[in-house]
PDB file of N, CA and C in Angstrom:
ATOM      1  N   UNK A   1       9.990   8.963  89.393  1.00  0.00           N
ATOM      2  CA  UNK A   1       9.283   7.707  89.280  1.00  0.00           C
ATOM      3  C   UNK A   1       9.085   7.072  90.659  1.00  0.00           C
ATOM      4  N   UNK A   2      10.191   7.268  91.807  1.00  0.00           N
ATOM      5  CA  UNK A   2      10.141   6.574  92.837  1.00  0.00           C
ATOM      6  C   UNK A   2       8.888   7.490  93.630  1.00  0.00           C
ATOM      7  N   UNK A   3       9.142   8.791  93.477  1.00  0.00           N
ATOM      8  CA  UNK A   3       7.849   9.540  94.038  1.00  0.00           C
ATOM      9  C   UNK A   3       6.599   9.177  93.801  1.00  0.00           C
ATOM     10  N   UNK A   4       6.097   8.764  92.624  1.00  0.00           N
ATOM     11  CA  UNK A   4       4.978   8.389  91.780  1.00  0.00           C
ATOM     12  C   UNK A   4       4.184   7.467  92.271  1.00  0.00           C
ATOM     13  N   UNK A   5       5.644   6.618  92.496  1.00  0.00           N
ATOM     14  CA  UNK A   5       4.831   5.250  92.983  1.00  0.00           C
ATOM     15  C   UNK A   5       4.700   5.164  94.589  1.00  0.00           C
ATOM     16  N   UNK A   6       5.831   5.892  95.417  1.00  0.00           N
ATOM     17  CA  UNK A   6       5.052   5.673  96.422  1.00  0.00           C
ATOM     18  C   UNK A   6       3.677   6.488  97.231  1.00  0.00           C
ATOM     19  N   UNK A   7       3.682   7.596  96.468  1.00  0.00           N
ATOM     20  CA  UNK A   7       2.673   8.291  96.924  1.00  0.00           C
ATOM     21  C   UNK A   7       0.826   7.180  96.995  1.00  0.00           C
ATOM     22  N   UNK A   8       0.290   6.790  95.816  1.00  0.00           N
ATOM     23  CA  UNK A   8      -0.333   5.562  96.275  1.00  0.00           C
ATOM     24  C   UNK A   8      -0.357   4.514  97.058  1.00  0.00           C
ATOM     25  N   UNK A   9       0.584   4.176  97.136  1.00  0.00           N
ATOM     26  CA  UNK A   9       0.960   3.019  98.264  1.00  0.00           C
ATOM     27  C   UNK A   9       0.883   3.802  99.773  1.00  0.00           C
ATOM     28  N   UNK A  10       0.804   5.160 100.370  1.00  0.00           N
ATOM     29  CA  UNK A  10       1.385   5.537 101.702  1.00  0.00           C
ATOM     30  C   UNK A  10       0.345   6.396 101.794  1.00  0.00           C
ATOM     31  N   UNK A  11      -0.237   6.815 100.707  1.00  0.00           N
ATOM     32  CA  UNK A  11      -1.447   7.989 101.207  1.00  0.00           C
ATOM     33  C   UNK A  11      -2.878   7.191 101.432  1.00  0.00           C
ATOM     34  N   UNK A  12      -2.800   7.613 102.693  1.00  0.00           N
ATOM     35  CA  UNK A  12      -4.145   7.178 103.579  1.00  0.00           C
ATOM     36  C   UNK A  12      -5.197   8.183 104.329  1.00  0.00           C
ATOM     37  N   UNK A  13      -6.527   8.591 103.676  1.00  0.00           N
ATOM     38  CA  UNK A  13      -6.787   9.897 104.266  1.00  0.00           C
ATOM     39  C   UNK A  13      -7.008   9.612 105.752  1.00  0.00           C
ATOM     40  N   UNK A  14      -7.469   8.755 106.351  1.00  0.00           N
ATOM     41  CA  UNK A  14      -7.292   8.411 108.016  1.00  0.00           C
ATOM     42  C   UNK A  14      -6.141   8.393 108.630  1.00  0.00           C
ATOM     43  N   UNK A  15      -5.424   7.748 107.848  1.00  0.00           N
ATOM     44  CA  UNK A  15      -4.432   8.005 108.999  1.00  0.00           C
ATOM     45  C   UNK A  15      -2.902   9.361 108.637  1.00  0.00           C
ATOM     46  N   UNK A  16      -1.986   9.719 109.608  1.00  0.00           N
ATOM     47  CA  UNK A  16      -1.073  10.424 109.179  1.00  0.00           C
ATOM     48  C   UNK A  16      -0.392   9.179 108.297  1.00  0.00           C
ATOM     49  N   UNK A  17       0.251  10.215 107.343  1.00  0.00           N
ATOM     50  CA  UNK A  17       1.211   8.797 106.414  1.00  0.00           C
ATOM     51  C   UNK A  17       2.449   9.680 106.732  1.00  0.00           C
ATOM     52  N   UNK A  18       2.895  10.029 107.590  1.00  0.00           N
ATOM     53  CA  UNK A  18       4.589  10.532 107.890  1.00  0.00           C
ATOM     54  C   UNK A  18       5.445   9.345 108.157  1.00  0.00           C
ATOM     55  N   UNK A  19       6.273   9.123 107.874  1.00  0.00           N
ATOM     56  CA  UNK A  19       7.200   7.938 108.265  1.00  0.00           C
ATOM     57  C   UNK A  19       6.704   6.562 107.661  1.00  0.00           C
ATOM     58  N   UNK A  20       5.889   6.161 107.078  1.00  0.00           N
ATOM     59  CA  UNK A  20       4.981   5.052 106.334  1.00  0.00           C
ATOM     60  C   UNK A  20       5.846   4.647 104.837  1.00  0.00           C
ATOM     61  N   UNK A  21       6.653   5.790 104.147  1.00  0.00           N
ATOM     62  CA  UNK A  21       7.306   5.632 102.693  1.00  0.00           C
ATOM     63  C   UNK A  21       8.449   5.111 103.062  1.00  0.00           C
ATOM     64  N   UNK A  22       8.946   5.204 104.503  1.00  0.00           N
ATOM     65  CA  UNK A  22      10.725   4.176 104.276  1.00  0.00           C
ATOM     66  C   UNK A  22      10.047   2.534 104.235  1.00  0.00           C
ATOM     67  N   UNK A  23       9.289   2.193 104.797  1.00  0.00           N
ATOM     68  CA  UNK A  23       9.122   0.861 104.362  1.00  0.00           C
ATOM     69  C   UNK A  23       8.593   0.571 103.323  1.00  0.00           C
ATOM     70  N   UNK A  24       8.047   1.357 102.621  1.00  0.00           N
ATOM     71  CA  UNK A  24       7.750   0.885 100.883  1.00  0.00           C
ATOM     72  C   UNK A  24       8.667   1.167 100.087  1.00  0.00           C
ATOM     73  N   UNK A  25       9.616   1.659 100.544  1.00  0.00           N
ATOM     74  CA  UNK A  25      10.736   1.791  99.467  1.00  0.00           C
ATOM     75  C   UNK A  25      11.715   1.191  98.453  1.00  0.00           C
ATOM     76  N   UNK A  26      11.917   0.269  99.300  1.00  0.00           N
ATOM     77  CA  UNK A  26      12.258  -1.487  99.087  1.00  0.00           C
ATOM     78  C   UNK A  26      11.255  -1.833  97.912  1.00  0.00           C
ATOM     79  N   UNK A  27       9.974  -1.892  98.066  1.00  0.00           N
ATOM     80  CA  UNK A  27       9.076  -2.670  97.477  1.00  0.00           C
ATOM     81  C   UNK A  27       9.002  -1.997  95.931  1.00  0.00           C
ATOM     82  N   UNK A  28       9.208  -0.539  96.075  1.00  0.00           N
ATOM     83  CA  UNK A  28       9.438   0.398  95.183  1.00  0.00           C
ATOM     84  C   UNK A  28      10.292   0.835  94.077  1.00  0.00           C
ATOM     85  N   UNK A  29      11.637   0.130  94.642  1.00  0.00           N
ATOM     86  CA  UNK A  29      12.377   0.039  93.933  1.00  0.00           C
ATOM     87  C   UNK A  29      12.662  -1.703  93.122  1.00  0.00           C
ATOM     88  N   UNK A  30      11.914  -2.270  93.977  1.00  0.00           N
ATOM     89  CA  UNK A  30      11.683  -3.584  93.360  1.00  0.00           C
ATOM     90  C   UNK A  30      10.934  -3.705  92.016  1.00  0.00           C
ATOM     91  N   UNK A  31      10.007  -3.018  92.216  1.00  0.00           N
ATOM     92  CA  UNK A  31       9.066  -3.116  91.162  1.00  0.00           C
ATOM     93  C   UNK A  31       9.687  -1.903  90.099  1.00  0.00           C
ATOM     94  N   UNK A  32      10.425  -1.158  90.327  1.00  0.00           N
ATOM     95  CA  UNK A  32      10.859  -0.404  88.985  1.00  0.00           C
ATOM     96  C   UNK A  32      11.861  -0.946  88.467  1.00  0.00           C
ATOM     97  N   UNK A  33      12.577  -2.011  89.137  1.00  0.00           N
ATOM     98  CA  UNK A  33      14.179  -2.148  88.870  1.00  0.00           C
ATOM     99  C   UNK A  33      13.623  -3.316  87.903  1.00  0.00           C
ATOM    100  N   UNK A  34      12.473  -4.249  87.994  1.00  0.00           N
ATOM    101  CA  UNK A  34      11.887  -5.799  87.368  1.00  0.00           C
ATOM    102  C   UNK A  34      10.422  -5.625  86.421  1.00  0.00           C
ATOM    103  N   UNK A  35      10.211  -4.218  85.869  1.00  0.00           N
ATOM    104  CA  UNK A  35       9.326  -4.337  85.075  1.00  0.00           C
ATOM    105  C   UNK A  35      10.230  -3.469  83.859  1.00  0.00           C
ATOM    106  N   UNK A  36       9.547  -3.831  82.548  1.00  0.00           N
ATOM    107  CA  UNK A  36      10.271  -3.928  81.363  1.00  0.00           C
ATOM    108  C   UNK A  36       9.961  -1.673  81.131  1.00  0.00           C
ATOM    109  N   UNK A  37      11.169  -1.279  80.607  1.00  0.00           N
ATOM    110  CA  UNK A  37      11.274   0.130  81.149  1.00  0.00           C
ATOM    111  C   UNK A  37      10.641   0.482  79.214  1.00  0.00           C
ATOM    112  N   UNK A  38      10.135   1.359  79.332  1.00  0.00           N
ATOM    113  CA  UNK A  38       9.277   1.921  77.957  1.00  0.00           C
ATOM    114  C   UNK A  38      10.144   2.152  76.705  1.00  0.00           C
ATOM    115  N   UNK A  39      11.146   2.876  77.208  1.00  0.00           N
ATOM    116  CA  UNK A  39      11.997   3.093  76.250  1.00  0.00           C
ATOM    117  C   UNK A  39      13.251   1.967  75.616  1.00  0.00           C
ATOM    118  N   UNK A  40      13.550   1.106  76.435  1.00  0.00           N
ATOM    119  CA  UNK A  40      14.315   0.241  76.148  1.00  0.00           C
ATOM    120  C   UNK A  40      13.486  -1.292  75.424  1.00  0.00           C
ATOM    121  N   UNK A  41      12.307  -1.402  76.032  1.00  0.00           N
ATOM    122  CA  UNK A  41      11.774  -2.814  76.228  1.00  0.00           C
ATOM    123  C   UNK A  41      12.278  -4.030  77.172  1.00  0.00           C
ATOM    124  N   UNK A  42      13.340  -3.876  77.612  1.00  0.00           N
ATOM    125  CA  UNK A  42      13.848  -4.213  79.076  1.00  0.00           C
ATOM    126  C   UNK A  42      13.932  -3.742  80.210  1.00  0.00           C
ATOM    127  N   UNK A  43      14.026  -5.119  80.822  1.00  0.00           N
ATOM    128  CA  UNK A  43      13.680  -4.261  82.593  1.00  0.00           C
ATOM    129  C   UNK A  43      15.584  -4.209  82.866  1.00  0.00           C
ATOM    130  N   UNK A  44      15.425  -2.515  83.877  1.00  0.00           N
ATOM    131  CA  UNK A  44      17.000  -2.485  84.602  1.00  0.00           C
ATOM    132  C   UNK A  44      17.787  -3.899  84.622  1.00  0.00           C
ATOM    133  N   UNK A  45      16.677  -4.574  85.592  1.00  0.00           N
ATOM    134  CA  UNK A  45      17.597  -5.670  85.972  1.00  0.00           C
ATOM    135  C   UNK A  45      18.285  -6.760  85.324  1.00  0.00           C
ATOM    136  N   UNK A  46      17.884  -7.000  84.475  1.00  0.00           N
ATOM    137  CA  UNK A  46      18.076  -7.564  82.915  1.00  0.00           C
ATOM    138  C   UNK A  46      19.191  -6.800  82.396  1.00  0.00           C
ATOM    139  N   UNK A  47      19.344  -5.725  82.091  1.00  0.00           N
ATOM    140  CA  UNK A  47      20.416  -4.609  81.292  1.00  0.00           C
ATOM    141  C   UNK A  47      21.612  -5.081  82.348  1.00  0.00           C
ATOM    142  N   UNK A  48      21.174  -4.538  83.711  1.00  0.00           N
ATOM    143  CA  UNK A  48      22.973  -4.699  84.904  1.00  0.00           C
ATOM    144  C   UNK A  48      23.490  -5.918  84.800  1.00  0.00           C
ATOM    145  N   UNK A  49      22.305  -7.082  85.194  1.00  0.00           N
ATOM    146  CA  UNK A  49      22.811  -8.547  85.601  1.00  0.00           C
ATOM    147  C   UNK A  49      22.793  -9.462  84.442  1.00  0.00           C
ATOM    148  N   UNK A  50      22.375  -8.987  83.601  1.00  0.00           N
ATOM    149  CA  UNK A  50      22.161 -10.531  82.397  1.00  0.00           C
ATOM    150  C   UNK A  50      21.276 -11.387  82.437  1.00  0.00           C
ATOM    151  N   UNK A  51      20.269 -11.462  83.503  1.00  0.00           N
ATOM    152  CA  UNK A  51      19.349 -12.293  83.990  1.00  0.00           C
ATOM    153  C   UNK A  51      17.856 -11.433  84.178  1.00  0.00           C
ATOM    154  N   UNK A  52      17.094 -12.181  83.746  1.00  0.00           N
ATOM    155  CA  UNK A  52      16.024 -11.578  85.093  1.00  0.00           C
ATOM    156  C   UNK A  52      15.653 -11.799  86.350  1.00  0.00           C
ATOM    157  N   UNK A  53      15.125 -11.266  86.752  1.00  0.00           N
ATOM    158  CA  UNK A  53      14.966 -11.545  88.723  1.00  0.00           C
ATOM    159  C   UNK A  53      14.267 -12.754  88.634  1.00  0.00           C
ATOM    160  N   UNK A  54      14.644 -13.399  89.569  1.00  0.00           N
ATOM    161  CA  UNK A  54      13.299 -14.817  90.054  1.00  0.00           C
ATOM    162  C   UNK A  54      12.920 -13.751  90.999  1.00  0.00           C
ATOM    163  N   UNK A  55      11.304 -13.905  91.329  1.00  0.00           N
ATOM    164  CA  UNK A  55      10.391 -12.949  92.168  1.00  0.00           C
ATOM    165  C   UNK A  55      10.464 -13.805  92.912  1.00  0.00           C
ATOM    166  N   UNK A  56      10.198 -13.616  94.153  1.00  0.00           N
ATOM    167  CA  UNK A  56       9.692 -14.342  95.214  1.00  0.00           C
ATOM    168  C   UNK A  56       8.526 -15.160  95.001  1.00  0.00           C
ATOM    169  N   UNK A  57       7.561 -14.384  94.185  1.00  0.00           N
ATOM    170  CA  UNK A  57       6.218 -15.509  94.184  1.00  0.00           C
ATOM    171  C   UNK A  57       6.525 -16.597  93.738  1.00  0.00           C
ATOM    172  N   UNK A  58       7.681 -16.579  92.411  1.00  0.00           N
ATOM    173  CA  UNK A  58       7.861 -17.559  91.806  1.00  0.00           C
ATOM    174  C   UNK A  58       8.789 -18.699  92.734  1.00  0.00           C
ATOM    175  N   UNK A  59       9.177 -18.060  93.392  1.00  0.00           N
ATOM    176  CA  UNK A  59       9.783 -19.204  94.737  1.00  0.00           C
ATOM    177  C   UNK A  59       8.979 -19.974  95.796  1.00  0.00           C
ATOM    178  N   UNK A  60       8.228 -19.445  96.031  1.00  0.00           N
ATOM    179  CA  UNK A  60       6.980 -19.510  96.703  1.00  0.00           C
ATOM    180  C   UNK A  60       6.105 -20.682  96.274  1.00  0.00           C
ATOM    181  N   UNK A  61       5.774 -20.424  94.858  1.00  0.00           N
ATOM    182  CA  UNK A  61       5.048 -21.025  94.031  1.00  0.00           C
ATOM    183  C   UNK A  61       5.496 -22.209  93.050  1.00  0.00           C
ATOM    184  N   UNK A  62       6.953 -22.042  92.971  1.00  0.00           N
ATOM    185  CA  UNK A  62       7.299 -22.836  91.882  1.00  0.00           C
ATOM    186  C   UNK A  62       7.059 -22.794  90.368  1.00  0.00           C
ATOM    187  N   UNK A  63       7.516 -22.038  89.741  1.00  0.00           N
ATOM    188  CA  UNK A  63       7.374 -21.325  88.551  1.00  0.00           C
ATOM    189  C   UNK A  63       8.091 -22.361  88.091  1.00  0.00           C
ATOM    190  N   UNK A  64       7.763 -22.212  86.160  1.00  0.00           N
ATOM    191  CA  UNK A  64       8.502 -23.518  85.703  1.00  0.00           C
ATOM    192  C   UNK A  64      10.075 -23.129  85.734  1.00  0.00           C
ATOM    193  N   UNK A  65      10.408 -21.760  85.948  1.00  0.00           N
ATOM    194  CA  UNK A  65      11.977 -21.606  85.361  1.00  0.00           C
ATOM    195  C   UNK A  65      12.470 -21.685  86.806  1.00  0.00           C
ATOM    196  N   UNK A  66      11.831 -21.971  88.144  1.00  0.00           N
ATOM    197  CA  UNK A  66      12.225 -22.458  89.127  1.00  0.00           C
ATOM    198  C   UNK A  66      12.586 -24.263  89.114  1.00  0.00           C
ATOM    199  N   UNK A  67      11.715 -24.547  88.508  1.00  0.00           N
ATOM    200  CA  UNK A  67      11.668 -26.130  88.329  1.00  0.00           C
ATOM    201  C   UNK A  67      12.383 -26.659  87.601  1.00  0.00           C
ATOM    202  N   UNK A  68      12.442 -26.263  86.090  1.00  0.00           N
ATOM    203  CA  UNK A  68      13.812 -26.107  85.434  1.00  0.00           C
ATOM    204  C   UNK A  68      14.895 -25.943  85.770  1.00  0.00           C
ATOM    205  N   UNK A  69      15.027 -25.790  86.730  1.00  0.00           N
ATOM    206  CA  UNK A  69      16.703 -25.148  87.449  1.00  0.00           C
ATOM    207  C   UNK A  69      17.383 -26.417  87.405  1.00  0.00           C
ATOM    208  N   UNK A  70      18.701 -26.484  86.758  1.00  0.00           N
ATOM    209  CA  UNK A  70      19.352 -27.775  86.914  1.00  0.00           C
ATOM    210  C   UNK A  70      21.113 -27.207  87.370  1.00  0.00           C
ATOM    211  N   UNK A  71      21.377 -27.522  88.719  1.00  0.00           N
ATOM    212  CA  UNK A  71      22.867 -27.116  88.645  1.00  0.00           C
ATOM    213  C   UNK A  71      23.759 -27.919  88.176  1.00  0.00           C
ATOM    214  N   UNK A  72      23.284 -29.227  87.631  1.00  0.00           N
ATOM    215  CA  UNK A  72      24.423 -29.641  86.574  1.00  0.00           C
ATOM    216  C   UNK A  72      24.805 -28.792  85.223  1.00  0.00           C
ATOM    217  N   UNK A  73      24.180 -28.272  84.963  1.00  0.00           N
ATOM    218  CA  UNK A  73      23.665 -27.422  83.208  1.00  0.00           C
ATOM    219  C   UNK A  73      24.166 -25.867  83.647  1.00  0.00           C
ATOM    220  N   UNK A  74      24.455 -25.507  84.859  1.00  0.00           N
ATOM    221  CA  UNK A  74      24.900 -24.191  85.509  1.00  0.00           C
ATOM    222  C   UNK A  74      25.694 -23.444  84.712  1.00  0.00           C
ATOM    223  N   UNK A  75      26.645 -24.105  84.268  1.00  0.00           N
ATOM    224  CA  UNK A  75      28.064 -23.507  83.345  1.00  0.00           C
ATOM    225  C   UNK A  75      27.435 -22.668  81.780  1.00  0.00           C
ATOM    226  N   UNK A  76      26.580 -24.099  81.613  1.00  0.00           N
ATOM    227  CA  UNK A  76      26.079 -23.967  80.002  1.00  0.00           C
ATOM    228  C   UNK A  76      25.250 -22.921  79.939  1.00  0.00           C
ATOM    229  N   UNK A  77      24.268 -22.769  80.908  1.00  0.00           N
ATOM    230  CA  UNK A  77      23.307 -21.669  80.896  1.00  0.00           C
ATOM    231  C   UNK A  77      23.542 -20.500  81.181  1.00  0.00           C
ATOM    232  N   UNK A  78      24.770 -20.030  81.945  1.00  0.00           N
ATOM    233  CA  UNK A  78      25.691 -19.016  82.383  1.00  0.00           C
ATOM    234  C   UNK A  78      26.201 -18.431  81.087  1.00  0.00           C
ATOM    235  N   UNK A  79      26.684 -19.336  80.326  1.00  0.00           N
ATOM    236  CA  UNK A  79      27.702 -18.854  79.064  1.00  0.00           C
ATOM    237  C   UNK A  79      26.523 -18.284  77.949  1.00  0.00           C
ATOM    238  N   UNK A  80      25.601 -19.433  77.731  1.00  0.00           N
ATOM    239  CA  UNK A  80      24.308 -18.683  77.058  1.00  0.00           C
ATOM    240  C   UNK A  80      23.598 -17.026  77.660  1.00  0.00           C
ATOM    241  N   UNK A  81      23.696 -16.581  78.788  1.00  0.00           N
ATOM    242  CA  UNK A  81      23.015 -15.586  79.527  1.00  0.00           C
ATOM    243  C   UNK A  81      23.958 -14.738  78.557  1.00  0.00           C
ATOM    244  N   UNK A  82      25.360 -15.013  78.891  1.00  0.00           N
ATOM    245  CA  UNK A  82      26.314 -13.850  78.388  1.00  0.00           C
ATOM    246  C   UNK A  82      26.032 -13.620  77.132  1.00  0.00           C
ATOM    247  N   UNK A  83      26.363 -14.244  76.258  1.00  0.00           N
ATOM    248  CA  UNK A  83      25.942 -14.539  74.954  1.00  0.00           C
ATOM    249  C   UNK A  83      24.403 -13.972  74.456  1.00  0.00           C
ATOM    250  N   UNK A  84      23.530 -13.951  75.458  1.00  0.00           N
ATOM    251  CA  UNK A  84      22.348 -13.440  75.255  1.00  0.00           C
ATOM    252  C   UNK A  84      22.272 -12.179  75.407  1.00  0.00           C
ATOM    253  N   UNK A  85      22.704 -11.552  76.334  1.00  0.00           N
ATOM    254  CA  UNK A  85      23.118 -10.243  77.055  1.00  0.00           C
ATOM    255  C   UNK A  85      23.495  -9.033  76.211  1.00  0.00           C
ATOM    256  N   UNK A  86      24.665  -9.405  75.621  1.00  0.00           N
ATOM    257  CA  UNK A  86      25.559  -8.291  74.698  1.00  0.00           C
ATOM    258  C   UNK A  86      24.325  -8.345  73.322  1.00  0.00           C
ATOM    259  N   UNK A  87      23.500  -9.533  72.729  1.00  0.00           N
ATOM    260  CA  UNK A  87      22.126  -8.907  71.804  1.00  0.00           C
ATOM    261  C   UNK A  87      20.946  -8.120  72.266  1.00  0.00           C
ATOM    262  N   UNK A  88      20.586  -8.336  73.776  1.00  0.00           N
ATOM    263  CA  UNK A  88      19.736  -7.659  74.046  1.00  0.00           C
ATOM    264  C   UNK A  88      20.729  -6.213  74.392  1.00  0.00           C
ATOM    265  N   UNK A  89      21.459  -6.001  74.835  1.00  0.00           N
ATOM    266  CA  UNK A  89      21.845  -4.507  74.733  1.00  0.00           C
ATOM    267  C   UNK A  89      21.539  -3.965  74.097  1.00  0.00           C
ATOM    268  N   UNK A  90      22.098  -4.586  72.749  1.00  0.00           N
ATOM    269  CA  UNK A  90      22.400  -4.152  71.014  1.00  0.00           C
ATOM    270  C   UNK A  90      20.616  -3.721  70.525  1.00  0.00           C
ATOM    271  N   UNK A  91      19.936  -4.562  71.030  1.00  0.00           N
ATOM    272  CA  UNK A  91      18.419  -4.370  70.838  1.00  0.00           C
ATOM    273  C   UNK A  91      17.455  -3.380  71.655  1.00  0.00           C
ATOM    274  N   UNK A  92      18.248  -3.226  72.922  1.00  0.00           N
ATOM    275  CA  UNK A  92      17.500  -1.951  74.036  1.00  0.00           C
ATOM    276  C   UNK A  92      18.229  -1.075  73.354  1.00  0.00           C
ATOM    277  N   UNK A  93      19.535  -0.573  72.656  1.00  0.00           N
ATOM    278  CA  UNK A  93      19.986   0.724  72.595  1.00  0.00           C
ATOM    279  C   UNK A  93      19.557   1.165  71.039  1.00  0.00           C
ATOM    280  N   UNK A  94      18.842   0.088  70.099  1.00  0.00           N
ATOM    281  CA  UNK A  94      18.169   0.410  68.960  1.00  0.00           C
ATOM    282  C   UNK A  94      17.095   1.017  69.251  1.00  0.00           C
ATOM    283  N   UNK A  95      16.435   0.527  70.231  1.00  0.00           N
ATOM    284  CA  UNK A  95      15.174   0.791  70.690  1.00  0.00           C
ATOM    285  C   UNK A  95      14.880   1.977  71.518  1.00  0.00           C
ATOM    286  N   UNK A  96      15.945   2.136  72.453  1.00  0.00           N
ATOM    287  CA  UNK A  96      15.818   3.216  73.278  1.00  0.00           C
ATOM    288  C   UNK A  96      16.617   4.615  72.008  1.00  0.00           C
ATOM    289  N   UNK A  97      17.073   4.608  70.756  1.00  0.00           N
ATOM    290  CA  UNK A  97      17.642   5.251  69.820  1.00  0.00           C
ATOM    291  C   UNK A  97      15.958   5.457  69.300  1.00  0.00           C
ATOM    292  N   UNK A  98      15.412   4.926  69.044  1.00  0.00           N
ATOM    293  CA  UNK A  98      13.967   4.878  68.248  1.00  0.00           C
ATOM    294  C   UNK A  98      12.776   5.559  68.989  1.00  0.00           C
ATOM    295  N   UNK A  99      13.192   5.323  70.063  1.00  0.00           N
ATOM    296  CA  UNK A  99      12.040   6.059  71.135  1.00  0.00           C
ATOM    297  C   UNK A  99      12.540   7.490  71.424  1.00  0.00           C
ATOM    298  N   UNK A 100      13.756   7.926  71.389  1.00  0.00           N
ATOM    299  CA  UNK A 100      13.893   8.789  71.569  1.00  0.00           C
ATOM    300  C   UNK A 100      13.810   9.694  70.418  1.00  0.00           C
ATOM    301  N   UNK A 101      13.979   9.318  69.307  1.00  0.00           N
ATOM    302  CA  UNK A 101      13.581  10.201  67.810  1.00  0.00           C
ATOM    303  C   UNK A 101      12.431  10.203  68.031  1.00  0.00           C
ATOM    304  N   UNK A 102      11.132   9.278  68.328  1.00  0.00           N
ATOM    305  CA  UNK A 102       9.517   9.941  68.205  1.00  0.00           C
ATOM    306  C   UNK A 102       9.576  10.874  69.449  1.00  0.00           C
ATOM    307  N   UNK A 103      10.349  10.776  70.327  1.00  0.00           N
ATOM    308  CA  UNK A 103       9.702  11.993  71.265  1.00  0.00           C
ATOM    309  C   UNK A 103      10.068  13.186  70.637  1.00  0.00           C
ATOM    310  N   UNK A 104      10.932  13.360  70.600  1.00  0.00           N
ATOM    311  CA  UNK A 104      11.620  14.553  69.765  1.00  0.00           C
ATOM    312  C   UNK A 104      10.753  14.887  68.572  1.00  0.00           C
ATOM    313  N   UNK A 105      10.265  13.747  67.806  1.00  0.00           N
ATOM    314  CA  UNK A 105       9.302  13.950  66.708  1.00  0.00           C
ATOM    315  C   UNK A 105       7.942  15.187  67.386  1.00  0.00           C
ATOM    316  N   UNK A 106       7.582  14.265  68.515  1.00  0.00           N
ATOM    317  CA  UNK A 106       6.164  14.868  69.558  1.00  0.00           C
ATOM    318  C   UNK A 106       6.407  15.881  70.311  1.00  0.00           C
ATOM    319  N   UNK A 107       7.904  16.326  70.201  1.00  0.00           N
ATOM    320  CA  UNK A 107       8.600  17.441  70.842  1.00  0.00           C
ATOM    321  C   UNK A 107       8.467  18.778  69.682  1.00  0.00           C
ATOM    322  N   UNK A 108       8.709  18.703  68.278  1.00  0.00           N
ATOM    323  CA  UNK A 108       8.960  19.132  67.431  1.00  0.00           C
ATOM    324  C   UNK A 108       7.520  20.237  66.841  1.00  0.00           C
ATOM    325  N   UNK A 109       6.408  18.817  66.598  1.00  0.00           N
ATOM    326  CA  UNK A 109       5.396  19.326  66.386  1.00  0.00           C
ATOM    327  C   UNK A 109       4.608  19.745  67.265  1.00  0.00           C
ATOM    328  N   UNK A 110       4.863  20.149  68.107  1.00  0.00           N
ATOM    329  CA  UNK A 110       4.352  20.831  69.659  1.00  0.00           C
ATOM    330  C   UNK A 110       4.680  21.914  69.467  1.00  0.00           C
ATOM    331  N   UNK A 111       5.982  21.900  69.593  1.00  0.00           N
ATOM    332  CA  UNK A 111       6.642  23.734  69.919  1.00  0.00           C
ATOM    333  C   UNK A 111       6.192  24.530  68.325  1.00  0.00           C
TER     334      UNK A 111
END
């Protein structure tokens, strides 16, 4: 997947692209680690941390769940994440259980 994506980003028919993929790499793994993964319906970063990423744009820009931010309410919203966390597991590993029977299904009637 990390190949996939950087090959677009670095291939340039003018110029050599040798040495051009360590600096997209970062950007590369950003964007796989914060978009929602097929088989689960969650993104990585969500599954490790309990949260989703604030993006930079949204810092930048001021997104409402930037604006919303209240560190008095810190504790309360912390304990809710957790609490939220252990259902979405329970819901990516139904899901990623479900996705993996239709492949196998599309595996089946193939061979």
């Amino acid at each position: 997947m990390v190949l996939q994506s950087l090959k677009p980003r670095i291939f340039d028919r003018l110029n050599k692209f040798a040495g051009l993929w360590a600096g997209e790499v970062p950007a590369v793994l950003w964007s796989l680690r914060t978009n929602p993964n097929q088989s689960t319906g969650f993104t990585p970063f969500l599954m490790v941390y309990g949260a989703e990423a604030v993006l930079p744009t949204d810092l930048d820009y001021g997104a409402p769940r930037v604006k919303a931010y209240n560190e008095d309410r810190l504790e309360e919203s912390r304990q809710d994440a957790v609490n939220q966390i252990d259902e979405a597991r329970d819901v990516a590993l139904l899901q990623s259980t479900k996705y993996h029977q239709t492949l196998c299904r599309y595996h089946r009637s193939n061979v």
